[in-house]
PDB file of N, CA and C in Angstrom:
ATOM      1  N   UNK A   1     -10.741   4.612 -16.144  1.00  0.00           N
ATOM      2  CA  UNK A   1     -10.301   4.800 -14.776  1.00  0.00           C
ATOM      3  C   UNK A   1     -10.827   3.700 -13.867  1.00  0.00           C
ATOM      4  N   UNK A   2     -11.786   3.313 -14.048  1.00  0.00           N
ATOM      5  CA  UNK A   2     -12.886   2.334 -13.243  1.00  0.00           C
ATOM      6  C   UNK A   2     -11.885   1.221 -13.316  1.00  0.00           C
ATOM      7  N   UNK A   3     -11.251   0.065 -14.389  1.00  0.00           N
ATOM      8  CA  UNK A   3     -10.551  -0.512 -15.046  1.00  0.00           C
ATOM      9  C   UNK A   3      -9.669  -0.620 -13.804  1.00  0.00           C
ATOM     10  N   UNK A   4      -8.612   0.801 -13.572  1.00  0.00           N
ATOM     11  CA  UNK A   4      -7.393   0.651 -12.950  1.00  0.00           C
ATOM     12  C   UNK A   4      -8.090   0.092 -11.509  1.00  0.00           C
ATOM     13  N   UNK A   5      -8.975   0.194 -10.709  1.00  0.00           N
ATOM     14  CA  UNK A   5      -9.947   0.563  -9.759  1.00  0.00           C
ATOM     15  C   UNK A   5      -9.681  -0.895  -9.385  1.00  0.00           C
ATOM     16  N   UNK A   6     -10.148  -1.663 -10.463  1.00  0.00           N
ATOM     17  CA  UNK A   6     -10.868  -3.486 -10.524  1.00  0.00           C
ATOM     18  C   UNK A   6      -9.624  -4.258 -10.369  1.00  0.00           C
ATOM     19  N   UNK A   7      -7.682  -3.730 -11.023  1.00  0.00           N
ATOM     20  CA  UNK A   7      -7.062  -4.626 -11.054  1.00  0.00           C
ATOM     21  C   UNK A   7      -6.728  -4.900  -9.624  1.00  0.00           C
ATOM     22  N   UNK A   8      -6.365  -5.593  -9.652  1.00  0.00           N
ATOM     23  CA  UNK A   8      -5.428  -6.472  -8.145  1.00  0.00           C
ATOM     24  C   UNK A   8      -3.767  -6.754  -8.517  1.00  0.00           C
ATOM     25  N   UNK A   9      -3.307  -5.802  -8.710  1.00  0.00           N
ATOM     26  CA  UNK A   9      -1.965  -6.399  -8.585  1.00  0.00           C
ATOM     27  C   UNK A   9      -0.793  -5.728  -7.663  1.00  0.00           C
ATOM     28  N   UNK A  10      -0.234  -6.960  -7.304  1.00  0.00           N
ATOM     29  CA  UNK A  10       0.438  -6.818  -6.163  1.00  0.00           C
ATOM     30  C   UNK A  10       1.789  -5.570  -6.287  1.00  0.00           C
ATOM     31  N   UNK A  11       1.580  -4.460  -5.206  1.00  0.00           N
ATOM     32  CA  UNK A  11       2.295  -3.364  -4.872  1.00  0.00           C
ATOM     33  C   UNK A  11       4.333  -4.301  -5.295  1.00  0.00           C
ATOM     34  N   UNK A  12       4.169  -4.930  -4.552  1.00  0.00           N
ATOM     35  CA  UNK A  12       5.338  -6.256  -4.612  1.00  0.00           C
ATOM     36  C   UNK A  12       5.836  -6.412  -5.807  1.00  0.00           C
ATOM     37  N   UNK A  13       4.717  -6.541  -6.925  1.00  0.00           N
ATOM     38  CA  UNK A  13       5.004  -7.162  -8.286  1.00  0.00           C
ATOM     39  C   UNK A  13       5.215  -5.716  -9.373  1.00  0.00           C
ATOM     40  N   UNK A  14       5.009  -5.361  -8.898  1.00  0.00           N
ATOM     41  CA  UNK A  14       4.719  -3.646  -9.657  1.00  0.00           C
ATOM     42  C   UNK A  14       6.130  -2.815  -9.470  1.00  0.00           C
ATOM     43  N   UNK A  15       6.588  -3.101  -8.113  1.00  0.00           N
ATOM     44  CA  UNK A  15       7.874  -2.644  -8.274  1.00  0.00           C
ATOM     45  C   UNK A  15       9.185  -3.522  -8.604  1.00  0.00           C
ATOM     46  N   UNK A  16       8.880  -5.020  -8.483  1.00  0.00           N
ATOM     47  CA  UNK A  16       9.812  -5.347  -9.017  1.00  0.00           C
ATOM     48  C   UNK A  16       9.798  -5.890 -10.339  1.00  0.00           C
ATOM     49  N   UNK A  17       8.773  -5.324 -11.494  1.00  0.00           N
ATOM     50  CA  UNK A  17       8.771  -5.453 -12.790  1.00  0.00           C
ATOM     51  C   UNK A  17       9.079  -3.929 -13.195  1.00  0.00           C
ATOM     52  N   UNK A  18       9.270  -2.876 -12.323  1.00  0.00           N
ATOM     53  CA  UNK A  18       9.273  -1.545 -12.831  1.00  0.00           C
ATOM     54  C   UNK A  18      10.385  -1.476 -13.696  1.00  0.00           C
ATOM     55  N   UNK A  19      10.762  -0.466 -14.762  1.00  0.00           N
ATOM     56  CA  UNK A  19      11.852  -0.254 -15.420  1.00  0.00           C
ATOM     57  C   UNK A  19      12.353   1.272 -14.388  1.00  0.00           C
ATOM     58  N   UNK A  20      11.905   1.649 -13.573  1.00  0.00           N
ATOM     59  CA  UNK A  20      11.939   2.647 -13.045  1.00  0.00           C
ATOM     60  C   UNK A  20      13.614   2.255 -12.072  1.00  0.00           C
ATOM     61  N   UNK A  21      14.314   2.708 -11.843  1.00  0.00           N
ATOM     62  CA  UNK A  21      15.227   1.872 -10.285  1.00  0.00           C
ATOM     63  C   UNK A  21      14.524   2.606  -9.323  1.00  0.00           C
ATOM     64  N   UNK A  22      14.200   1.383  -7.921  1.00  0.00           N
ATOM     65  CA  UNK A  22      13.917   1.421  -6.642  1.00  0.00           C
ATOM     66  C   UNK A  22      14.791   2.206  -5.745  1.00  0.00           C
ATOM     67  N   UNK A  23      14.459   3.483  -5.268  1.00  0.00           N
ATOM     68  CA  UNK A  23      15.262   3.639  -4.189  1.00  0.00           C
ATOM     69  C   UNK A  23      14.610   3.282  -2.470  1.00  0.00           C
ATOM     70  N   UNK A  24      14.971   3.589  -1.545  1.00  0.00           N
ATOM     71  CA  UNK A  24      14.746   3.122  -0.836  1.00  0.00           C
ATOM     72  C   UNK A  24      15.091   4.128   0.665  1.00  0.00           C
ATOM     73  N   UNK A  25      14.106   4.784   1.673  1.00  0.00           N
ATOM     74  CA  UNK A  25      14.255   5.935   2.025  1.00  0.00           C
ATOM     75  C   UNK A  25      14.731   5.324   3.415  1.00  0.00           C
ATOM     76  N   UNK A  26      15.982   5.498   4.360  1.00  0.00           N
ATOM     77  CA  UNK A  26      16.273   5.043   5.732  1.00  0.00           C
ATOM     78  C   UNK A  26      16.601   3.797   5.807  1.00  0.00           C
ATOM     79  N   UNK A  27      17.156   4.169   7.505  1.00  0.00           N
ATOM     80  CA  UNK A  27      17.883   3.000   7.501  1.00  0.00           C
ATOM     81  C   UNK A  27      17.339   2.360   8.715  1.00  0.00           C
ATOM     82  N   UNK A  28      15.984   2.213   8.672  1.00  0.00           N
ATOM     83  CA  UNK A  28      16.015   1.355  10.463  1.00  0.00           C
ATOM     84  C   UNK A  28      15.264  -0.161   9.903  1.00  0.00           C
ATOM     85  N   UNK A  29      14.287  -0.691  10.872  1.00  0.00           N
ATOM     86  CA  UNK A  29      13.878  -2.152  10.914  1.00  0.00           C
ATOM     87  C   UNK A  29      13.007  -1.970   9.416  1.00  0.00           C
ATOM     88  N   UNK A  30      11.782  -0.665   9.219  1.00  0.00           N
ATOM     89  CA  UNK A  30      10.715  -0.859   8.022  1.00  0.00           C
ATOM     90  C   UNK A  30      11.485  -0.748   7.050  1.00  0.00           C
ATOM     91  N   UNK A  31      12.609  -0.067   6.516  1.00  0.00           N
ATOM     92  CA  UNK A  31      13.537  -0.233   5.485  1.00  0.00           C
ATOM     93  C   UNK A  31      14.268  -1.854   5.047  1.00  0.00           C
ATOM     94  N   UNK A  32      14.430  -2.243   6.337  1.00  0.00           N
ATOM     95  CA  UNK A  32      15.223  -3.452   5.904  1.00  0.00           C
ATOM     96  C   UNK A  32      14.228  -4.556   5.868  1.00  0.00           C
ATOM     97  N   UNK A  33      12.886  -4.617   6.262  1.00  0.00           N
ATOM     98  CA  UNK A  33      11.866  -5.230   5.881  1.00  0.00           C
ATOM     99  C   UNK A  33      11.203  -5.314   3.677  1.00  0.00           C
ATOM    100  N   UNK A  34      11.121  -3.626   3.991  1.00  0.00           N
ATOM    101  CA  UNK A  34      10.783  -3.166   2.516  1.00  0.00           C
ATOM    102  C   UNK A  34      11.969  -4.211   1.454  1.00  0.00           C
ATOM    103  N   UNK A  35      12.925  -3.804   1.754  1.00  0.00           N
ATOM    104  CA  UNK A  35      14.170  -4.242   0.606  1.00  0.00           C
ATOM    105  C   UNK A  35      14.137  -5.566   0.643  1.00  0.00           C
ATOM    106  N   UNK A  36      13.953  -6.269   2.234  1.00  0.00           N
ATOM    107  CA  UNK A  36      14.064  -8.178   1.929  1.00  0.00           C
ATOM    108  C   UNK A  36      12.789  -8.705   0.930  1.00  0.00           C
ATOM    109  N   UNK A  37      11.842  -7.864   1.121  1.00  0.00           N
ATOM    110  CA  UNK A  37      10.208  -8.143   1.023  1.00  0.00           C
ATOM    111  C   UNK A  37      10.544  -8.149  -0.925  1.00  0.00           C
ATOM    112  N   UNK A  38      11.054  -6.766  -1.306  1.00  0.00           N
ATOM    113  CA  UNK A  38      11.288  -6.334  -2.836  1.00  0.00           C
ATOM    114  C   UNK A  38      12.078  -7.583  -3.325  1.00  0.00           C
ATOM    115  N   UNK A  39      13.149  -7.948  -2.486  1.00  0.00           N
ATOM    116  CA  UNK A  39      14.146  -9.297  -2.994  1.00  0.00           C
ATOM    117  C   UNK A  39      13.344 -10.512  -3.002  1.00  0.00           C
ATOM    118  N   UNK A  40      12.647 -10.455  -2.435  1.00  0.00           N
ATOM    119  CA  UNK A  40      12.274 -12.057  -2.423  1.00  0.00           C
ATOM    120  C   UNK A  40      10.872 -12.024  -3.310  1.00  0.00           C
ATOM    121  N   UNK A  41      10.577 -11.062  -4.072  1.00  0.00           N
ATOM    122  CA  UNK A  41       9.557 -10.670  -5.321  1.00  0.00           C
ATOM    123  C   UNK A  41      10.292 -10.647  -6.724  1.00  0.00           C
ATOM    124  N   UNK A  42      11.829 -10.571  -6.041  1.00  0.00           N
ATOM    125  CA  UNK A  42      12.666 -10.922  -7.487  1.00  0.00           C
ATOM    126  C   UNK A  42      12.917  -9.434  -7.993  1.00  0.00           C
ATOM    127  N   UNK A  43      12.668  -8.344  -7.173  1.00  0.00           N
ATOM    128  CA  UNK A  43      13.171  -7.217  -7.458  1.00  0.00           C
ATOM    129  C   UNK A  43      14.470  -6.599  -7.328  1.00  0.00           C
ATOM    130  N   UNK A  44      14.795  -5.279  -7.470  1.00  0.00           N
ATOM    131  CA  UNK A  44      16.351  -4.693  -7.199  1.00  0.00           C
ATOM    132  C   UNK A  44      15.680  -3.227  -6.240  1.00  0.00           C
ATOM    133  N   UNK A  45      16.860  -3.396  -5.073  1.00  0.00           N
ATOM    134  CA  UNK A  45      16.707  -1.731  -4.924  1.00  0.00           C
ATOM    135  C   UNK A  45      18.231  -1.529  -5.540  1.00  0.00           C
ATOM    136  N   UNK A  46      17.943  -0.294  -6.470  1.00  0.00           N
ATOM    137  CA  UNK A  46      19.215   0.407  -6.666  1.00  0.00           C
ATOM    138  C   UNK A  46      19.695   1.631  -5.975  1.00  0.00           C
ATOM    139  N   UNK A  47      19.399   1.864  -4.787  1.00  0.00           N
ATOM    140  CA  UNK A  47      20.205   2.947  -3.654  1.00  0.00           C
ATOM    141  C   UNK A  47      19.382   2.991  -3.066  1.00  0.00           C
ATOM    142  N   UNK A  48      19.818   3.730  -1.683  1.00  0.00           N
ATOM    143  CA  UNK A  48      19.220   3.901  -0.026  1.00  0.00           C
ATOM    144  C   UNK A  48      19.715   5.663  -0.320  1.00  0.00           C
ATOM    145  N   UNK A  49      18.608   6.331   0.576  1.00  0.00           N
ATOM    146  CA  UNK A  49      19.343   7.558   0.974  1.00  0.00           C
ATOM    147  C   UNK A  49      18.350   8.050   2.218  1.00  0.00           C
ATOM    148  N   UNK A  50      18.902   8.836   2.565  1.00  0.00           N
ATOM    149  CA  UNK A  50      18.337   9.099   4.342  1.00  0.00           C
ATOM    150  C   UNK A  50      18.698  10.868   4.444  1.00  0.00           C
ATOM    151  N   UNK A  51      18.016  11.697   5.661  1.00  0.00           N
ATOM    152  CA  UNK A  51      17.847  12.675   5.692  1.00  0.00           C
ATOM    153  C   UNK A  51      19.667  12.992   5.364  1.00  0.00           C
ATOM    154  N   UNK A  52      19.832  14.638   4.773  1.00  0.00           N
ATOM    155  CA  UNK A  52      21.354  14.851   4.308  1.00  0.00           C
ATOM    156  C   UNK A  52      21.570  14.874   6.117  1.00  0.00           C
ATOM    157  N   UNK A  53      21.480  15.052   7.003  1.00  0.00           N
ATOM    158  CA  UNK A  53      22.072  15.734   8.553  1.00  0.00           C
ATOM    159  C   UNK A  53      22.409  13.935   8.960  1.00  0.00           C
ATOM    160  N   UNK A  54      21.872  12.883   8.779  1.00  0.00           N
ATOM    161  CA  UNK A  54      22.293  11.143   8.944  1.00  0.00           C
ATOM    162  C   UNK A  54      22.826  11.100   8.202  1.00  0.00           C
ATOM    163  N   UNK A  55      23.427  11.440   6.728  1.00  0.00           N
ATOM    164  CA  UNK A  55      24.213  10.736   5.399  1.00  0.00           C
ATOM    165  C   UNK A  55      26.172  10.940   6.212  1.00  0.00           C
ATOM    166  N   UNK A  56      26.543  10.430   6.756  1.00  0.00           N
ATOM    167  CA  UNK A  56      27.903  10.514   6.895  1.00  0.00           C
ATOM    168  C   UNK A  56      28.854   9.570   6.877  1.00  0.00           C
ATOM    169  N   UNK A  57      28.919   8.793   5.342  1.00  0.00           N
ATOM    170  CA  UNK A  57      29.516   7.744   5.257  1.00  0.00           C
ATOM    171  C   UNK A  57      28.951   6.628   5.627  1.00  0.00           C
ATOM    172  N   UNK A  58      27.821   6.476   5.920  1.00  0.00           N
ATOM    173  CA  UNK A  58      27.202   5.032   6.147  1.00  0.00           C
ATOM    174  C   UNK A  58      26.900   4.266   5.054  1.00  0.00           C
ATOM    175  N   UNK A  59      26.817   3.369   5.576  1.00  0.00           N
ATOM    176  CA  UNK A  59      26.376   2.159   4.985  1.00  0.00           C
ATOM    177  C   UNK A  59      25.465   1.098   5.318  1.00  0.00           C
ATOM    178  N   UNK A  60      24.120   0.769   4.609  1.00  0.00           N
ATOM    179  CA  UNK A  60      23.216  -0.170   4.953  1.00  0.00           C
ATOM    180  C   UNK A  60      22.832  -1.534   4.226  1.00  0.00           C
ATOM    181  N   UNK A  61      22.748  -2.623   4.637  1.00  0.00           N
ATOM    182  CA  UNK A  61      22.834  -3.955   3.942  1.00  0.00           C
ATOM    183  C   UNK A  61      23.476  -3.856   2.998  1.00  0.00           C
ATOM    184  N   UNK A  62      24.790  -3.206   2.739  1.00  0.00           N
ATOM    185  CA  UNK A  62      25.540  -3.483   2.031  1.00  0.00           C
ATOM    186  C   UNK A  62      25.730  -2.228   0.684  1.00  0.00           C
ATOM    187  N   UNK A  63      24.893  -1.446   0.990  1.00  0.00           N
ATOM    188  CA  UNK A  63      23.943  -0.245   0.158  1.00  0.00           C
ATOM    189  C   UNK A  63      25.107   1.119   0.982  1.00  0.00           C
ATOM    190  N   UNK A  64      26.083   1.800   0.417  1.00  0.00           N
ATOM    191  CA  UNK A  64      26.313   3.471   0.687  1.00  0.00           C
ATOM    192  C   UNK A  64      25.752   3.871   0.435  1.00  0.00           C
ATOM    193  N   UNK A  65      24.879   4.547   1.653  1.00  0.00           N
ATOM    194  CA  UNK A  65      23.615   5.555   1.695  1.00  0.00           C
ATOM    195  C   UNK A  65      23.913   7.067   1.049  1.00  0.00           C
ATOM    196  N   UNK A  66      23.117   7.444   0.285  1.00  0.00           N
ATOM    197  CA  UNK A  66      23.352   8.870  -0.148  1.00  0.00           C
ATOM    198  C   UNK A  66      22.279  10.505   0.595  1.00  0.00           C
ATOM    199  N   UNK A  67      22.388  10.735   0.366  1.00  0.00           N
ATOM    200  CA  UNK A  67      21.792  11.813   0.230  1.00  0.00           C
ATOM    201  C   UNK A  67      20.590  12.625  -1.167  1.00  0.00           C
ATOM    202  N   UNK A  68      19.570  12.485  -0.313  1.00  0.00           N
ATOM    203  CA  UNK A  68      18.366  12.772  -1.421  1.00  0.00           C
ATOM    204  C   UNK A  68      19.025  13.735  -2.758  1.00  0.00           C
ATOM    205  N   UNK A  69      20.007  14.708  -2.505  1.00  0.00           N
ATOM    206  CA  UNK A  69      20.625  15.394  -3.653  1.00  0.00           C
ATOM    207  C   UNK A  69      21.354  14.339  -4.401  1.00  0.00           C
ATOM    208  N   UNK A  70      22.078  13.778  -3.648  1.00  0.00           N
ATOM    209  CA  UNK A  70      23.083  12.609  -4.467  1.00  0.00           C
ATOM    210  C   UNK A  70      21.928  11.624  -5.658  1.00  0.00           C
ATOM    211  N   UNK A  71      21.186  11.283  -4.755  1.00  0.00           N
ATOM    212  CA  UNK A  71      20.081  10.548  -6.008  1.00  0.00           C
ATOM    213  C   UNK A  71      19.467  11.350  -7.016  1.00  0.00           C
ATOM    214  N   UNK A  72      19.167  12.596  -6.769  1.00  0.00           N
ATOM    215  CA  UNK A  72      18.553  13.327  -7.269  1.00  0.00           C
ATOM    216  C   UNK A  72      19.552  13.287  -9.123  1.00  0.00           C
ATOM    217  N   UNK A  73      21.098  13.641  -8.432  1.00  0.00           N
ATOM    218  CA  UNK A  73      21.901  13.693  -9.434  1.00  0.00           C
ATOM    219  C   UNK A  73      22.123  12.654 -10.390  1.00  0.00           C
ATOM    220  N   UNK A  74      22.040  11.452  -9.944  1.00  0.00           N
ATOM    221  CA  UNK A  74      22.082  10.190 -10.281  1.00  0.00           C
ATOM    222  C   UNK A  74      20.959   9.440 -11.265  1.00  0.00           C
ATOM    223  N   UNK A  75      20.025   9.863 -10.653  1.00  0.00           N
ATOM    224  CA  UNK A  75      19.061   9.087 -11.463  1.00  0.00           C
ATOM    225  C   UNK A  75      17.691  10.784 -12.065  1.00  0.00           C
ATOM    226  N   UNK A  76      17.351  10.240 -13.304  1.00  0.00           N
ATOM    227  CA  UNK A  76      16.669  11.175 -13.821  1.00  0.00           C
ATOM    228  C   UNK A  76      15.221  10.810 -13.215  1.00  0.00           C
ATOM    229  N   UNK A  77      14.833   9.938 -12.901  1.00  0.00           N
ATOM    230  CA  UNK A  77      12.936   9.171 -12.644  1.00  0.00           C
ATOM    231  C   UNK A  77      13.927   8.292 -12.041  1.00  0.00           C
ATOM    232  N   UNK A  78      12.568   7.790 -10.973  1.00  0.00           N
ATOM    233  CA  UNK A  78      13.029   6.578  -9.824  1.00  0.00           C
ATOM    234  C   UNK A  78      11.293   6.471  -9.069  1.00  0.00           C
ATOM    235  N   UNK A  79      11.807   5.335  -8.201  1.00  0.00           N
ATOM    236  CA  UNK A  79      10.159   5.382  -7.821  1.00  0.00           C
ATOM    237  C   UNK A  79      10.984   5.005  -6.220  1.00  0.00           C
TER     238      UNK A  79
END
């Protein structure tokens, strides 16, 4: 445990080596920060989703936002 404690590796690099797909929660300025920040680490987000009462056909950087059920259905594990 001590081990995990000592490494240093970057939050950045961790998700964009994950085998996990990235989702990505909302749609305002810290969202579209998070996703440029993940891209330019050479990562993927694979979907956006936002509270179900905001999900009404939107769309963000290019991303149709779902609904936490919709992902839920979609993907089995996600980070």
């Amino acid at each position: 445990m001590l081990e995990l404690l000592s490494e240093k590796e970057n939050v950045w690099n961790v998700l964009a080596n994950s085998d996990k797909p990235v989702i990505v929660y909302g749609m305002g300025n810290g969202s579209q920060k998070i996703i440029e920040t993940l891209l330019s680490f050479g990562g993927q987000v694979s979907d956006i989703f936002a509270s179900d009462e905001f999900v009404r056909g939107h769309s963000f950087l290019g991303y149709k936002v779902l609904k936490y059920s919709e992902i839920c259905e979609k993907y089995e594990d996600f980070i």
